[in-house]
Protein backbone atom coordinates (compact mmCIF):
# COMPACT_ATOMS: atom_id res chain seq x y z
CA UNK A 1 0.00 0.00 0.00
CA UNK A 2 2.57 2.37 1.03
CA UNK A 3 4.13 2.20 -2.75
CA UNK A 4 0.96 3.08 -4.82
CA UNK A 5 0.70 5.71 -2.31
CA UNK A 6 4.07 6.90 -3.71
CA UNK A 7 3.00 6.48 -6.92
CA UNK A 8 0.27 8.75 -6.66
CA UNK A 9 2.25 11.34 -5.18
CA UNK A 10 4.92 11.30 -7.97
CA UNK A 11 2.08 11.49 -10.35
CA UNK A 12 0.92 14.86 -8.51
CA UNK A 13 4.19 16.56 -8.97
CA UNK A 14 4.75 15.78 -12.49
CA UNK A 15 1.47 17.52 -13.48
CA UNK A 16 3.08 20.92 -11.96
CA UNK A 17 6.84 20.01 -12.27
CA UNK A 18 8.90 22.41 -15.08
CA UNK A 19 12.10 23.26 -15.89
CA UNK A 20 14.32 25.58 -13.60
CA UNK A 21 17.55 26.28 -14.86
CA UNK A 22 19.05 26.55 -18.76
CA UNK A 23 22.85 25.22 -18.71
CA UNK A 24 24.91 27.42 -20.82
CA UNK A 25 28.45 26.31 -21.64
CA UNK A 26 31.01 28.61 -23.42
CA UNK A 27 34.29 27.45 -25.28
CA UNK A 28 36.80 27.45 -28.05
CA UNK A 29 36.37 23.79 -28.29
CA UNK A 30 33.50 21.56 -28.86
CA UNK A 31 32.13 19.43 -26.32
CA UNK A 32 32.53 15.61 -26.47
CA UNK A 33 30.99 13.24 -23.96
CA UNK A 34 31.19 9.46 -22.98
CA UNK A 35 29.04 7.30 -22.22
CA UNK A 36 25.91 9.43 -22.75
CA UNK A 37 22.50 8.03 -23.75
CA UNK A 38 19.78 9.26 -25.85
CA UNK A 39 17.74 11.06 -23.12
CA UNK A 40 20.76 13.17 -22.41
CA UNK A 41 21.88 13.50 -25.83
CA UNK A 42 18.68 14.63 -27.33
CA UNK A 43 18.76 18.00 -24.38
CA UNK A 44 22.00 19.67 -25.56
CA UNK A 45 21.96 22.32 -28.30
CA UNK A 46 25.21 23.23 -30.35
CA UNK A 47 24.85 26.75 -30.84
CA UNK A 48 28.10 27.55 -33.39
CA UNK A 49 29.25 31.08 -33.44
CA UNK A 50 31.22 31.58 -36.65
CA UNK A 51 32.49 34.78 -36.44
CA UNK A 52 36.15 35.57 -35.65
CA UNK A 53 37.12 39.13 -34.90
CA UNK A 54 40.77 40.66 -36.32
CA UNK A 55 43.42 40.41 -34.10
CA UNK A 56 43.09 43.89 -33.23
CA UNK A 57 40.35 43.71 -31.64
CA UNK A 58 40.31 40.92 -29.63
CA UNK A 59 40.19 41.34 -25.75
CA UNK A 60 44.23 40.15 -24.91
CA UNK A 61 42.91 40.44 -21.32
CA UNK A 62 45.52 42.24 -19.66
């Protein structure tokens, strides 16, 4: 009894469960994983930025 009760209550959440957080990961390299299934796979978004600015005018950060 005490696991359909669980059930029920998982059930609950879900109906009013929603995202809270976007991950946002910046780099000069791509990202590779291991070992990572579908589920996981299917979530991340490539976003290529193509531009390259002239070495003038990039930040040397100093």
């Amino acid at each position: 009894m005490e696991h359909e009760t669980d059930t029920k209550s998982a059930e609950k959440v879900q109906t009013w469960a929603r995202d809270q957080l976007t991950l946002m990961i910046a780099g000069d390299t791509q990202l590779s994983f291991k070992d990572v299934d579908e589920a996981t796979r299917s979530r991340v978004v490539l976003v290529p930025f193509a531009a390259t600015l002239p070495s003038e005018e990039r930040d040397r950060g100093g």
